[in-house]
PDB file of N, CA and C in Angstrom:
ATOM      1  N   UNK A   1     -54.588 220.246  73.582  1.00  0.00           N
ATOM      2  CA  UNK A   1     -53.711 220.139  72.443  1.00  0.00           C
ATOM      3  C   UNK A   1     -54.043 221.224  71.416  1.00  0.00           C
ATOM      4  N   UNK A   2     -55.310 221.475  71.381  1.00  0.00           N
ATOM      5  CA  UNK A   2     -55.490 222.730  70.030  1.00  0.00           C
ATOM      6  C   UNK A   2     -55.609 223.616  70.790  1.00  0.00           C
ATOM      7  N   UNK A   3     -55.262 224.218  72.268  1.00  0.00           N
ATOM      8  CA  UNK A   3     -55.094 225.485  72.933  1.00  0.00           C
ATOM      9  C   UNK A   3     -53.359 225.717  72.392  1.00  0.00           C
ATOM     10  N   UNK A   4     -52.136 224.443  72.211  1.00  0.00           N
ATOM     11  CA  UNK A   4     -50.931 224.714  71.779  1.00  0.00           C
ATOM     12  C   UNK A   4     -50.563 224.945  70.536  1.00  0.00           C
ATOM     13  N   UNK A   5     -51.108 224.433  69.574  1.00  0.00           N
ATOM     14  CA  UNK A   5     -51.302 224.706  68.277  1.00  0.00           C
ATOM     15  C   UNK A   5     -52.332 225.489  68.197  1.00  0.00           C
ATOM     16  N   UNK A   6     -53.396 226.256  68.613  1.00  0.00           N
ATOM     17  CA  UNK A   6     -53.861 227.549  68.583  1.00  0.00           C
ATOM     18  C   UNK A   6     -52.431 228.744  68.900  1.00  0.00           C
ATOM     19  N   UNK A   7     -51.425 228.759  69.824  1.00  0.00           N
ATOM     20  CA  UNK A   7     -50.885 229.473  70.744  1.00  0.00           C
ATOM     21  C   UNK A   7     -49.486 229.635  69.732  1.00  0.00           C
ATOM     22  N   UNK A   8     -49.463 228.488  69.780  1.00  0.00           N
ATOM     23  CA  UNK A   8     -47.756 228.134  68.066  1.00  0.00           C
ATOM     24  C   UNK A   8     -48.500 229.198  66.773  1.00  0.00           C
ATOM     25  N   UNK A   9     -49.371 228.505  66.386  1.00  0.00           N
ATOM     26  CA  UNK A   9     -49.914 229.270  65.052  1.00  0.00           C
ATOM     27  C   UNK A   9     -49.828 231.024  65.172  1.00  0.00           C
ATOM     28  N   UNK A  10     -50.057 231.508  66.130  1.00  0.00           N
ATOM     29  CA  UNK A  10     -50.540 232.979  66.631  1.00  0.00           C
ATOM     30  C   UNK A  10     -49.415 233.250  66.487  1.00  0.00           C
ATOM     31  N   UNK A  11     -48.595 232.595  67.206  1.00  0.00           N
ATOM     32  CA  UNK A  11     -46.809 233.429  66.760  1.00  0.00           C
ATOM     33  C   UNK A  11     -46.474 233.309  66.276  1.00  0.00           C
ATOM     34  N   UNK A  12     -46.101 231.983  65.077  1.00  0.00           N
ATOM     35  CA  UNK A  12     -46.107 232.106  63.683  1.00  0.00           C
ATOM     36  C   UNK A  12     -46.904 233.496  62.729  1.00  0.00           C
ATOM     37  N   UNK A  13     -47.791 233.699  63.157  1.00  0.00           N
ATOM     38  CA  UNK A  13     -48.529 234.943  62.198  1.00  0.00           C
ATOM     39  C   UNK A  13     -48.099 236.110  62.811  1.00  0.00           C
ATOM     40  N   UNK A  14     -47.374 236.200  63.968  1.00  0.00           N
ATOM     41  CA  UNK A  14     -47.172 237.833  64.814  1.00  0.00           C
ATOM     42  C   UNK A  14     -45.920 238.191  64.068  1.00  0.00           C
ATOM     43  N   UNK A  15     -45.075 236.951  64.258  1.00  0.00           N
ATOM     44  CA  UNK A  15     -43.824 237.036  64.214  1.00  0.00           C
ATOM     45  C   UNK A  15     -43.653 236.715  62.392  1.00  0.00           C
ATOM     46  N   UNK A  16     -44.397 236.386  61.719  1.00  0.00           N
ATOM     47  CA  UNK A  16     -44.825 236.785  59.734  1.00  0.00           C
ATOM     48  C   UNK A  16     -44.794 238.501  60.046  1.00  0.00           C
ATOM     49  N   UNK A  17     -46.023 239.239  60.828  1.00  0.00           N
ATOM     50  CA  UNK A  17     -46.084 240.457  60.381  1.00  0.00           C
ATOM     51  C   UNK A  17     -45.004 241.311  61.034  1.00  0.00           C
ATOM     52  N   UNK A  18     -44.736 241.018  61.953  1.00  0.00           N
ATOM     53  CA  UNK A  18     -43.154 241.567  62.467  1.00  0.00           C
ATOM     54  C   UNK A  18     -42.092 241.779  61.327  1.00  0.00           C
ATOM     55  N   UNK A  19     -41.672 240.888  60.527  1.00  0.00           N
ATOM     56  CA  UNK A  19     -40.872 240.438  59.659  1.00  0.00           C
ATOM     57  C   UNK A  19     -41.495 241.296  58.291  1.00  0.00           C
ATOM     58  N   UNK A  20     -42.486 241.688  58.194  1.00  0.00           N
ATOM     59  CA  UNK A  20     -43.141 242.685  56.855  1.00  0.00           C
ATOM     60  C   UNK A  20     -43.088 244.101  57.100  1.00  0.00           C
ATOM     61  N   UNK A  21     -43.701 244.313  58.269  1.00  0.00           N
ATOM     62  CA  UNK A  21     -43.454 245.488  58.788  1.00  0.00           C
ATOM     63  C   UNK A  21     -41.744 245.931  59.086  1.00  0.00           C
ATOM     64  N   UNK A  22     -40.674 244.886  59.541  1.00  0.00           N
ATOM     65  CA  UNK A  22     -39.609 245.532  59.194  1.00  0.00           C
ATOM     66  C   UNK A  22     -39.000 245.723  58.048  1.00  0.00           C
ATOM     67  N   UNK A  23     -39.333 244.556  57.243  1.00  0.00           N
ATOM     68  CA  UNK A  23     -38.880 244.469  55.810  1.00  0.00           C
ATOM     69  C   UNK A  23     -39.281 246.309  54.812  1.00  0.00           C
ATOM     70  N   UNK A  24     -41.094 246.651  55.368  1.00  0.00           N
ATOM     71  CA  UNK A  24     -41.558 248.001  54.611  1.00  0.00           C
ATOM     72  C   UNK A  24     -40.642 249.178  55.552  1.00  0.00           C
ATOM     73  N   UNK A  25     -40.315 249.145  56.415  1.00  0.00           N
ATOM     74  CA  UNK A  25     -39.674 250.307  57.311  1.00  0.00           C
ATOM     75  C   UNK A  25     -38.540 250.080  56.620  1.00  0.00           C
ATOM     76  N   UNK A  26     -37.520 249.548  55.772  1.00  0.00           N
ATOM     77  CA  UNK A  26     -36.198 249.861  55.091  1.00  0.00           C
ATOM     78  C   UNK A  26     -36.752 251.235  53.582  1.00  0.00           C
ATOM     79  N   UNK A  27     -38.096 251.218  52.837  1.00  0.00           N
ATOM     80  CA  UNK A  27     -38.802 251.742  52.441  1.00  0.00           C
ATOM     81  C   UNK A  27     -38.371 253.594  52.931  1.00  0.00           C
ATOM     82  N   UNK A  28     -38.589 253.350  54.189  1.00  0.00           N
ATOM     83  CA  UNK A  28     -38.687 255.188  55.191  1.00  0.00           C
ATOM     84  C   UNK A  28     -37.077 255.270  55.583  1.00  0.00           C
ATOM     85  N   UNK A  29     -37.268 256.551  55.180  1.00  0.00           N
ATOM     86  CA  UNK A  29     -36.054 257.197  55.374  1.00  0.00           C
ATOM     87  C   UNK A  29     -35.749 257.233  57.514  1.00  0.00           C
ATOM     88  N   UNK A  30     -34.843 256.661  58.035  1.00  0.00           N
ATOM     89  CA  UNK A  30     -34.327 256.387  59.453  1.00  0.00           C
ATOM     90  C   UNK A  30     -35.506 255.690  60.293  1.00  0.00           C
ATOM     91  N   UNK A  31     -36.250 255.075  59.537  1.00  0.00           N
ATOM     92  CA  UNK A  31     -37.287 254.673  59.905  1.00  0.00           C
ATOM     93  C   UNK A  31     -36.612 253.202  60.946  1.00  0.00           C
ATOM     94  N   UNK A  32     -35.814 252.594  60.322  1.00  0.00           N
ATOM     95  CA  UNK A  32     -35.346 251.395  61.456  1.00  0.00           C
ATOM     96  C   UNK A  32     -34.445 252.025  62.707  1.00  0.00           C
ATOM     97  N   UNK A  33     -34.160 253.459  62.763  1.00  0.00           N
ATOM     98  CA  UNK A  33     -33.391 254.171  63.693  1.00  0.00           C
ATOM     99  C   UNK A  33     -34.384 254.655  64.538  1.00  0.00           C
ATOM    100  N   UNK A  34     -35.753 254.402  64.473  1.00  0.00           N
ATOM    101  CA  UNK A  34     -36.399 254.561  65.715  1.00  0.00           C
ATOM    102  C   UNK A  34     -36.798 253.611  66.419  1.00  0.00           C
ATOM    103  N   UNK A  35     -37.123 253.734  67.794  1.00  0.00           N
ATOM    104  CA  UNK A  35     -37.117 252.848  68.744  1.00  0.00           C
ATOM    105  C   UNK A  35     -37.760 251.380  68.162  1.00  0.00           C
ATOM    106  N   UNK A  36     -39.191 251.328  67.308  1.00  0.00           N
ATOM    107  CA  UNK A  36     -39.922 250.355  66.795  1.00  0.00           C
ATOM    108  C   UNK A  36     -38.755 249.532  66.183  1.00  0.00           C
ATOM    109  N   UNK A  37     -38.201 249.808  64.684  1.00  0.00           N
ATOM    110  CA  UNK A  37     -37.613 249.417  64.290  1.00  0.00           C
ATOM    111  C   UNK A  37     -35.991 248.875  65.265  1.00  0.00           C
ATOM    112  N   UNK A  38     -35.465 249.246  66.114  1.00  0.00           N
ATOM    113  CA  UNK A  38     -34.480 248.984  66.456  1.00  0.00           C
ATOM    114  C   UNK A  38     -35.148 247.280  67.229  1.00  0.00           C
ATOM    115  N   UNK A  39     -36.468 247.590  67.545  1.00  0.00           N
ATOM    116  CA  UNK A  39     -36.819 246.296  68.615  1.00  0.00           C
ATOM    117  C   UNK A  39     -37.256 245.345  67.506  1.00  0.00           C
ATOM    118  N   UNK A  40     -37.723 245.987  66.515  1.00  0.00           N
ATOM    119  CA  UNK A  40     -37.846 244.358  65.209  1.00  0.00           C
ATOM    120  C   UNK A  40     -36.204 244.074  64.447  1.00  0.00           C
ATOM    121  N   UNK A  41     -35.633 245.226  64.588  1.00  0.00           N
ATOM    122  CA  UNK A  41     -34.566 244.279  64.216  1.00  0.00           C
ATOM    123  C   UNK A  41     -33.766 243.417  65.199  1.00  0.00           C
ATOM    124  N   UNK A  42     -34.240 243.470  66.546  1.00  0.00           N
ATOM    125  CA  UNK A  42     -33.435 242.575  67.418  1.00  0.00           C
ATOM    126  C   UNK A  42     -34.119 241.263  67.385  1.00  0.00           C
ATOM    127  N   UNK A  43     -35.228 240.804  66.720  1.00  0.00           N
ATOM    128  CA  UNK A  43     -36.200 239.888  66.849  1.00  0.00           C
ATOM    129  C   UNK A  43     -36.305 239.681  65.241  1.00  0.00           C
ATOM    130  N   UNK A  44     -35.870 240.144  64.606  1.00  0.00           N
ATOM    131  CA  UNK A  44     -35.819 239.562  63.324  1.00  0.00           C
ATOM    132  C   UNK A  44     -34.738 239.581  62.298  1.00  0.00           C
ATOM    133  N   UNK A  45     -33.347 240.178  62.697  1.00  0.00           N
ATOM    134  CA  UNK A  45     -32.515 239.973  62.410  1.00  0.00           C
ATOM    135  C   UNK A  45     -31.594 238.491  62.346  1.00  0.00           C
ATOM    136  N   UNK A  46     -31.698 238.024  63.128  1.00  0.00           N
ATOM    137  CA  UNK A  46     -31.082 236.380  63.784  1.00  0.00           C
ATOM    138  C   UNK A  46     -31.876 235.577  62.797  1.00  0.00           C
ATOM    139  N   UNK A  47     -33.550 235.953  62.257  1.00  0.00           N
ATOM    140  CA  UNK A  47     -34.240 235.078  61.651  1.00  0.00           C
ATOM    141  C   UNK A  47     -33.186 234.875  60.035  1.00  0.00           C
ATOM    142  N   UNK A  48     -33.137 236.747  59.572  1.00  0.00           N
ATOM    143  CA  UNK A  48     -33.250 236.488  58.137  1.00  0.00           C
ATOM    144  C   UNK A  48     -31.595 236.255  58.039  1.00  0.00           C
ATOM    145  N   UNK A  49     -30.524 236.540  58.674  1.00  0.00           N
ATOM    146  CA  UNK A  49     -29.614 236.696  58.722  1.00  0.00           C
ATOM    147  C   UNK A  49     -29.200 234.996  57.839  1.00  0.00           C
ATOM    148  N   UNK A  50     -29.723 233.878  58.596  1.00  0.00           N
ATOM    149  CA  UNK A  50     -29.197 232.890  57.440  1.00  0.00           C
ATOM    150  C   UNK A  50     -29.872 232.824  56.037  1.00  0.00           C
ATOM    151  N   UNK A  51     -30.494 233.368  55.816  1.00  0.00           N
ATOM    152  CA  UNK A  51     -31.498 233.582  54.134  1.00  0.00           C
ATOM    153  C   UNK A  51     -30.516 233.999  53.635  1.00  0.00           C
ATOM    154  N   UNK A  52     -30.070 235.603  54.182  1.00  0.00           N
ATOM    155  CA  UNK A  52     -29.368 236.591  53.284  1.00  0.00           C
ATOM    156  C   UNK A  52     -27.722 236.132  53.117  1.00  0.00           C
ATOM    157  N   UNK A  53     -27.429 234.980  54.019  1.00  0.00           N
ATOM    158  CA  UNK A  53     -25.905 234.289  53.598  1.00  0.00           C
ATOM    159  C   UNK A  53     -26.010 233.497  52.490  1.00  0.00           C
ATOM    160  N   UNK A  54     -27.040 232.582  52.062  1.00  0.00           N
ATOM    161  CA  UNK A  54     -27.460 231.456  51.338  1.00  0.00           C
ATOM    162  C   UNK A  54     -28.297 232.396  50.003  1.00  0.00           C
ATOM    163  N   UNK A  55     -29.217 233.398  49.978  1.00  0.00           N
ATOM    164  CA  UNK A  55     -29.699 234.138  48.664  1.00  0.00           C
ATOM    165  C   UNK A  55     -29.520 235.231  48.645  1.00  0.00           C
ATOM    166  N   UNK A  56     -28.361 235.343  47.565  1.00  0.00           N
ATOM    167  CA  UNK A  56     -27.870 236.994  47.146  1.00  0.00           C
ATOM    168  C   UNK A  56     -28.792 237.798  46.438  1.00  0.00           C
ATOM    169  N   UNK A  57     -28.905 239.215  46.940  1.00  0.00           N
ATOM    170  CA  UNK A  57     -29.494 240.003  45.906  1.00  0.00           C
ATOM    171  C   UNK A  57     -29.823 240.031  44.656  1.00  0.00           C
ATOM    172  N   UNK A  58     -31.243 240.519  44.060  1.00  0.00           N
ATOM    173  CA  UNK A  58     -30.670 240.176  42.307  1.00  0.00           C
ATOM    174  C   UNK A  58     -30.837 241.690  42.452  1.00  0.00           C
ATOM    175  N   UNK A  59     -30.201 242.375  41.892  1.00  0.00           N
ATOM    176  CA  UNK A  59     -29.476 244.207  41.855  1.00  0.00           C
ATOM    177  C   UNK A  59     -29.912 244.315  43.274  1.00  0.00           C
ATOM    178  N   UNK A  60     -30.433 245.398  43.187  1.00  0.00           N
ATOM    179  CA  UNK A  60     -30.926 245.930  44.257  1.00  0.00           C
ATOM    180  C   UNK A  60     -32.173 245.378  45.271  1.00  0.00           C
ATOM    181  N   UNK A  61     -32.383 244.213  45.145  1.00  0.00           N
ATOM    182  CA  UNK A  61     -33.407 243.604  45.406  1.00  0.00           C
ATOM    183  C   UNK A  61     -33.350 242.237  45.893  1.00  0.00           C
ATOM    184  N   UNK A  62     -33.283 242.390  47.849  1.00  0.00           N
ATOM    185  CA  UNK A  62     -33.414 241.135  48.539  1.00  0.00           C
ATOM    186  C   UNK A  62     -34.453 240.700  48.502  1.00  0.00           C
ATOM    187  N   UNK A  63     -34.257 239.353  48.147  1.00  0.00           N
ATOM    188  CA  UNK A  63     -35.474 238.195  47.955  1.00  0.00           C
ATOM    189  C   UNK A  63     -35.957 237.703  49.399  1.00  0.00           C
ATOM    190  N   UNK A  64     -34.254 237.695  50.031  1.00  0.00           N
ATOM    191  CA  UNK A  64     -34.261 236.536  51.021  1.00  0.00           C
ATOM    192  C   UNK A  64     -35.412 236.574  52.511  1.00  0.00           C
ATOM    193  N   UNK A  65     -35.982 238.311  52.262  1.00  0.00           N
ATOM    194  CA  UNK A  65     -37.225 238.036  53.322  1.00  0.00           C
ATOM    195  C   UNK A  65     -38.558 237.064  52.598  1.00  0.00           C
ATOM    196  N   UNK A  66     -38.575 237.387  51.904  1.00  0.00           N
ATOM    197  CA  UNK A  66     -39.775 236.365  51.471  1.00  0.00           C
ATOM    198  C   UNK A  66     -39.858 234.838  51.039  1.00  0.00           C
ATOM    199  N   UNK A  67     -38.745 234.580  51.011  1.00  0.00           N
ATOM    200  CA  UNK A  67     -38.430 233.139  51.408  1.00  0.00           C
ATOM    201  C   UNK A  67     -37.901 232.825  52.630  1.00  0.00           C
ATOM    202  N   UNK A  68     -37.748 233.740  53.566  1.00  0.00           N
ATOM    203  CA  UNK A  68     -37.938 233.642  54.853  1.00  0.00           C
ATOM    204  C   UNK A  68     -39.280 233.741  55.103  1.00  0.00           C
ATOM    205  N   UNK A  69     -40.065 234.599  54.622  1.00  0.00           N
ATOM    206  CA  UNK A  69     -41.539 234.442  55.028  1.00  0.00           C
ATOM    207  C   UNK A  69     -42.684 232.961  54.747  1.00  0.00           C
ATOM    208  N   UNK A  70     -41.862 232.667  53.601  1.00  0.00           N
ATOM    209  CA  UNK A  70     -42.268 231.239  53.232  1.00  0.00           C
ATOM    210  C   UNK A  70     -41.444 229.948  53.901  1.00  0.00           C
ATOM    211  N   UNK A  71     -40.846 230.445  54.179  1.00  0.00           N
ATOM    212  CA  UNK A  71     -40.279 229.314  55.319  1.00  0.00           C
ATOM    213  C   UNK A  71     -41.596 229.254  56.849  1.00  0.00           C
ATOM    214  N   UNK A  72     -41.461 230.094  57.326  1.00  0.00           N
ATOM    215  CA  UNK A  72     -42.690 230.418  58.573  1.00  0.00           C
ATOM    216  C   UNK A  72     -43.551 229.406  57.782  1.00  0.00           C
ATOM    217  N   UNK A  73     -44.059 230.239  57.023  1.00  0.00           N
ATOM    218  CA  UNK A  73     -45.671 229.241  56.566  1.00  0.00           C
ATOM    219  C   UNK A  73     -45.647 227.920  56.087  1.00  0.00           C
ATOM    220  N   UNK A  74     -44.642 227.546  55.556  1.00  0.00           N
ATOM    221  CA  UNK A  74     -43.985 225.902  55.529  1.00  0.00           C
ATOM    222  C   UNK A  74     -44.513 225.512  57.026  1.00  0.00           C
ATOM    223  N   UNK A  75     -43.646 226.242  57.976  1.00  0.00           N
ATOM    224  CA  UNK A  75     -43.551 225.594  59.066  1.00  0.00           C
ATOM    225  C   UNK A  75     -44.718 225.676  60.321  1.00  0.00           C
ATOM    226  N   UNK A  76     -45.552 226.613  59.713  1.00  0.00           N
ATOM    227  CA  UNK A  76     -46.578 226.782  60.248  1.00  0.00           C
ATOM    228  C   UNK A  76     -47.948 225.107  59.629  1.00  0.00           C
ATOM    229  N   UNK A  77     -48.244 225.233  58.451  1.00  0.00           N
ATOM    230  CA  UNK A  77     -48.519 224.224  57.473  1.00  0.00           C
ATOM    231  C   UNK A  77     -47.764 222.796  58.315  1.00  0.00           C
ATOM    232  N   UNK A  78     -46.499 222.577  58.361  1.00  0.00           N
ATOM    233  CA  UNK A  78     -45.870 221.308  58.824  1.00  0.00           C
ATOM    234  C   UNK A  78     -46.450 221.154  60.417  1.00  0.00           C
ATOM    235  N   UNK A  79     -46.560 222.049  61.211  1.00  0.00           N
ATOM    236  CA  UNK A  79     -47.397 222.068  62.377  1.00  0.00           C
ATOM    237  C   UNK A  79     -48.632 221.437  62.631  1.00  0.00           C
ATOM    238  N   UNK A  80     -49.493 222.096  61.755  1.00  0.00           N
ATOM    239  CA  UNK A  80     -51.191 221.491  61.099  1.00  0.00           C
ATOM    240  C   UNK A  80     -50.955 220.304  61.145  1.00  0.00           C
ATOM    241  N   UNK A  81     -49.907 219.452  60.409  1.00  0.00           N
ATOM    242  CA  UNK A  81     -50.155 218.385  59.778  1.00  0.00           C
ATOM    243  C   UNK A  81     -49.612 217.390  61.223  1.00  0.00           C
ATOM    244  N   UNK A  82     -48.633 218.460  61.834  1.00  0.00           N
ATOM    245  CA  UNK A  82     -48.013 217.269  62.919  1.00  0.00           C
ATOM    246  C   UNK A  82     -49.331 216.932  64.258  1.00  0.00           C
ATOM    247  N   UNK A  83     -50.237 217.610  64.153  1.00  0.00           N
ATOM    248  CA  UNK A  83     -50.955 218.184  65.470  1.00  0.00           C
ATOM    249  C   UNK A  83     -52.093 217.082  64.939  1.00  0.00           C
ATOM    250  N   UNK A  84     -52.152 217.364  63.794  1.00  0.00           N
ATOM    251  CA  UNK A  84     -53.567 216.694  62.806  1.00  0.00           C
ATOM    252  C   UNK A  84     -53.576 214.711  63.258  1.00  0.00           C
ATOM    253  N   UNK A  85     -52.452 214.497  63.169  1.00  0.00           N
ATOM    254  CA  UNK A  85     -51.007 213.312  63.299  1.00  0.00           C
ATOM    255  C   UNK A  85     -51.634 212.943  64.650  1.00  0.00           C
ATOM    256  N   UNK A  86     -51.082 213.628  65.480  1.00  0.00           N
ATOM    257  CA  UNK A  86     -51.752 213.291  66.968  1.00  0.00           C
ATOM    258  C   UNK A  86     -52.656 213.232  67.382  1.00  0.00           C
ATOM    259  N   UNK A  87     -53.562 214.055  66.892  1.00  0.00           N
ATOM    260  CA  UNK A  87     -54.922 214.316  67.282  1.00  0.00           C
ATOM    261  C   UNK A  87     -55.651 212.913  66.919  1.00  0.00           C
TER     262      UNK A  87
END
């Protein structure tokens, strides 16, 4: 049981820095037009895509990855507690 919640948690944190690292590559100029970036946005696009329908920009400035990022760790946290539960 803590080899699956070892294994959940790990991709919860891969798939956090996936989601930062594409978020800083909008930062670089065609930087999501190279191969890296084209493969995090196929894997993290679908994530933030309902954030950014539900929290609009304030000017120039999407929020909605980092309350996507705090969503993960909610749900990483709600994991702990479900595993904790069983155990």
């Amino acid at each position: 049981m803590i080899f699956l919640y070892d294994v959940l948690t790990s991709i919860i944190s891969i798939y956090s820095w996936a989601l930062i690292i594409y978020i800083l590559m909008s930062w670089f100029p065609n930087a999501r037009e190279s191969a890296i970036g084209q493969f995090l946005a196929r894997i993290c696009e679908p994530y933030l895509e309902p954030f950014r329908k539900i929290i609009p920009p304030i000017g120039m400035i999407d929020i909605s990855p980092i309350v996507a990022i705090f969503v993960l760790k909610l749900a990483a946290g709600g994991l702990r507690q479900l595993f904790l539960w069983i155990a």
